[in-house]
Each structure stands twice: as structure tokens, then as C-alpha cells.
C-alpha atoms as a PDB file:
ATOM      1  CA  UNK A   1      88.849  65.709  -1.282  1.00  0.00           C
ATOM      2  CA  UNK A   2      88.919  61.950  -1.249  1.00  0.00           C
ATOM      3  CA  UNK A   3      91.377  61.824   2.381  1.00  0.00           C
ATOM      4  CA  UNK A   4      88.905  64.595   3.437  1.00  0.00           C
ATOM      5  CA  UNK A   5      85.930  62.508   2.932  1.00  0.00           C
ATOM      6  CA  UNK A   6      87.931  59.574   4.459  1.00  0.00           C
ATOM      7  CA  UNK A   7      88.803  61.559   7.429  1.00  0.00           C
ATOM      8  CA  UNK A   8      85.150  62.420   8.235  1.00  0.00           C
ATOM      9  CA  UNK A   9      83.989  59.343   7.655  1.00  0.00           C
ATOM     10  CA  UNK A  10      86.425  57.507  10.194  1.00  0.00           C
ATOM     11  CA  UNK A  11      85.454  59.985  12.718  1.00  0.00           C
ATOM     12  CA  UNK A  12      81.745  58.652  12.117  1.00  0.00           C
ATOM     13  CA  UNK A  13      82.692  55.412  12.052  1.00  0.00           C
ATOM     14  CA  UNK A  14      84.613  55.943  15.866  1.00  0.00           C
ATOM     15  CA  UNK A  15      81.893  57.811  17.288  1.00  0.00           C
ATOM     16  CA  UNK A  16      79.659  54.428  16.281  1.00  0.00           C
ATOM     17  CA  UNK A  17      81.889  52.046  17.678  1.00  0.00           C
ATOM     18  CA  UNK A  18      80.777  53.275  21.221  1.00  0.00           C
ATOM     19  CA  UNK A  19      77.063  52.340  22.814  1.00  0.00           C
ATOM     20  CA  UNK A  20      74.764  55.338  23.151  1.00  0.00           C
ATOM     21  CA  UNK A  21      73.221  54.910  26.086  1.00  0.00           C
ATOM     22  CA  UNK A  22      71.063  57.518  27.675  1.00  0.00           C
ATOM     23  CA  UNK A  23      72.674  60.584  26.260  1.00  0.00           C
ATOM     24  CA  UNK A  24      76.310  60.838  24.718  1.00  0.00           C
ATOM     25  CA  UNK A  25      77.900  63.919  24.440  1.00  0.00           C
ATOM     26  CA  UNK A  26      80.637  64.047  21.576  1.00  0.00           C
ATOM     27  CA  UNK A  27      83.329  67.149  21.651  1.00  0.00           C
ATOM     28  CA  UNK A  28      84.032  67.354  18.396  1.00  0.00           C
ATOM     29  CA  UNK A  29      87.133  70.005  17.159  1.00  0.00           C
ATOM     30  CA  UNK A  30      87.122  71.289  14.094  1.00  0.00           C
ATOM     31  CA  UNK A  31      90.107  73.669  12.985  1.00  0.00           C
ATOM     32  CA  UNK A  32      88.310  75.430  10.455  1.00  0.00           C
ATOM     33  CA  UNK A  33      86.861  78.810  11.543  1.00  0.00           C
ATOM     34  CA  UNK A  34      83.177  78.326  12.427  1.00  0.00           C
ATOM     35  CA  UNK A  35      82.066  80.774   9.608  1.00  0.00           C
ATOM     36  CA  UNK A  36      84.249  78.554   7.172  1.00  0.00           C
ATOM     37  CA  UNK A  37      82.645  77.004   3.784  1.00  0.00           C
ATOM     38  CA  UNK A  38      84.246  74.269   5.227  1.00  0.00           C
ATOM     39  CA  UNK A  39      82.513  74.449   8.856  1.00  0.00           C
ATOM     40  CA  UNK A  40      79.615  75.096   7.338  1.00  0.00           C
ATOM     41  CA  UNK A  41      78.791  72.551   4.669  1.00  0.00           C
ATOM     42  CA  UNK A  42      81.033  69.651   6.239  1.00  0.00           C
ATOM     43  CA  UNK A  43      80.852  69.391   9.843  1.00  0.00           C
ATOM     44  CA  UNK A  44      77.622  71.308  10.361  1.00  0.00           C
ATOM     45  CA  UNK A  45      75.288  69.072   8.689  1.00  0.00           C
ATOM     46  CA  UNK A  46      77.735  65.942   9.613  1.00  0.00           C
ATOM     47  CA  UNK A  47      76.629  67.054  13.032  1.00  0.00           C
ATOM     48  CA  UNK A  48      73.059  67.362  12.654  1.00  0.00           C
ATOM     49  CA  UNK A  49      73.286  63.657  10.989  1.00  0.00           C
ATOM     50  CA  UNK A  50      74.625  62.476  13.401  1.00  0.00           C
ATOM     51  CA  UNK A  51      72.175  63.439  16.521  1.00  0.00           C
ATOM     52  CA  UNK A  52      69.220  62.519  13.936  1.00  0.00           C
ATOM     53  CA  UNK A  53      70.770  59.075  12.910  1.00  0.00           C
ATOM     54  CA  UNK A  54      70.845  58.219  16.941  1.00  0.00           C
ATOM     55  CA  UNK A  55      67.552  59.625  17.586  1.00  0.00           C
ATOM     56  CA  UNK A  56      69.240  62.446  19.474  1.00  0.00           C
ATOM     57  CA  UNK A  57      70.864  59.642  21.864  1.00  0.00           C
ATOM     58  CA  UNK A  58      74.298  61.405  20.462  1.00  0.00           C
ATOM     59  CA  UNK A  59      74.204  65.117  20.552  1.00  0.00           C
ATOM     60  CA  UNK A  60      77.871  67.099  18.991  1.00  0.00           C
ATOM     61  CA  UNK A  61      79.814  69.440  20.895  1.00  0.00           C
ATOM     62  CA  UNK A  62      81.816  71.412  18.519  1.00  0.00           C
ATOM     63  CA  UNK A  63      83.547  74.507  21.291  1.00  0.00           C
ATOM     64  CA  UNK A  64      83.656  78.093  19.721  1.00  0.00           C
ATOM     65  CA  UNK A  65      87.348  77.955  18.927  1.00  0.00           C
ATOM     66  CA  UNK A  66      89.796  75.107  17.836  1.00  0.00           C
ATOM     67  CA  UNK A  67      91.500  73.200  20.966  1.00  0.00           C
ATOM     68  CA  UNK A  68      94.953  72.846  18.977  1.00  0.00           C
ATOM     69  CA  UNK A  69      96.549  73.796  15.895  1.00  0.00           C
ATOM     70  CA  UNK A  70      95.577  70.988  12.967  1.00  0.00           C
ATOM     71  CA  UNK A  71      98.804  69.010  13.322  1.00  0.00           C
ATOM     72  CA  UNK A  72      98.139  68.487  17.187  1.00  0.00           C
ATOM     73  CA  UNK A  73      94.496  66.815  15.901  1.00  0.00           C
ATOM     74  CA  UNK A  74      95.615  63.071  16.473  1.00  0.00           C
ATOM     75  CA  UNK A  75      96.876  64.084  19.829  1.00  0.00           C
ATOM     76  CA  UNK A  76      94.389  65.859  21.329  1.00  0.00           C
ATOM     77  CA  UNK A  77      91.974  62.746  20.745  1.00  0.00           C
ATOM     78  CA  UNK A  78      94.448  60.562  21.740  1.00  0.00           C
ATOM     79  CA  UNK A  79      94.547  62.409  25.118  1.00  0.00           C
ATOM     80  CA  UNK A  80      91.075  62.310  25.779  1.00  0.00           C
ATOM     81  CA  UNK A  81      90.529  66.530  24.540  1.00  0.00           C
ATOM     82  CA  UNK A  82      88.275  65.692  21.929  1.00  0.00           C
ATOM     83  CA  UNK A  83      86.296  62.738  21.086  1.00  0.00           C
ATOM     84  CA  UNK A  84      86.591  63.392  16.876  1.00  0.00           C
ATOM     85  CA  UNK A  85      88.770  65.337  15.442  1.00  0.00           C
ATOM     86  CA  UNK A  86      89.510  65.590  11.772  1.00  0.00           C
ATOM     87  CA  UNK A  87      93.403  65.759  10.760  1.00  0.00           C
ATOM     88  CA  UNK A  88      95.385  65.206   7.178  1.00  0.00           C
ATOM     89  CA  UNK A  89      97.772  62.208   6.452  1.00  0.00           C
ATOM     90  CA  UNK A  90     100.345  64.579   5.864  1.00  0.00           C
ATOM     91  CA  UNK A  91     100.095  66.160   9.544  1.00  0.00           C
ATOM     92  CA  UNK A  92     100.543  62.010  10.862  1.00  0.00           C
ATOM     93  CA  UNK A  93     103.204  60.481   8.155  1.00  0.00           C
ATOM     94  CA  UNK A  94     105.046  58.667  11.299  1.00  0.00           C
ATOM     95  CA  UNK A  95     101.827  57.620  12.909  1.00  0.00           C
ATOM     96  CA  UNK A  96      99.732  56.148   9.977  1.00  0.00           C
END
């Protein structure tokens, strides 16, 4: 729960570290199903923080289905896919 809570909270911290200016769109994948306990009492209301911490400046894409598999997380960031993703040290043990 702890690398969980540390994942989500670096993705916050990344989406900060770029200006809002007018509006800012964030694609944001999430691997869990969207019907998921997970979905649904993580990233949901991490999403609706979000647009109300910015004053709606940030607003969260999350598409209907996961881009990639959960070990392909880091990478499809990386490439520009997704802005946040959220992905488990174990999935990265080379990388991080």
C-alpha cells in the first residue's frame, strides 16, 4: 500500500512540475478496470482533486481501456502515450 501511495503521489507531483496555462489536458492510464475498487476509490477522486486543486486549469483524461499491459506503464509515459501512469517497482527493477 505504501509503493502504491508513493506511486500516485509521484504522478501528482509530475503533473505539478508543468505550468497550467489556459487549459491542460492530462491522459492519464490506469490498468485497473474502470469498475475496479481500485479505479474507483484511487484514481477517481485523485482525478477530481486534481482539476479542483488547479481551478479546473488541469482537467484528467483517463481513456475507456488501458493503453498497455502494467509492466509497459514506464514506457508508455516515457514515449509520450500517457502523461501519468501508475506502475510497481517490481515491473521497473532495472530502471529504478
Amino acid at each position: 500500500m505504501k509503493k502504491l501511495a508513493f506511486l500516485v503521489a509521484s504522478g501528482l507531483m509530475a503533473s505539478a512540475a508543468y505550468p497550467a496555462f489556459a487549459e491542460t489536458t492530462l491522459t492519464v492510464n490506469v490498468s485497473a478496470p474502470k469498475p475496479s475498487t481500485m479505479y474507483k476509490a484511487m484514481f477517481k477522486p485523485w482525478m477530481a482533486e486534481v482539476e479542483k486543486a488547479t481551478q479546473g486549469r488541469v482537467k484528467i483524461f483517463a481513456p475507456a481501456a488501458s493503453l498497455a499491459p502494467s509492466p509497459r506503464q514506464w514506457d508508455i509515459t516515457a514515449k509520450g502515450v500517457a502523461d501519468v501512469a501508475m506502475t510497481a517497482n517490481t515491473w521497473q527493477r532495472k530502471r529504478l
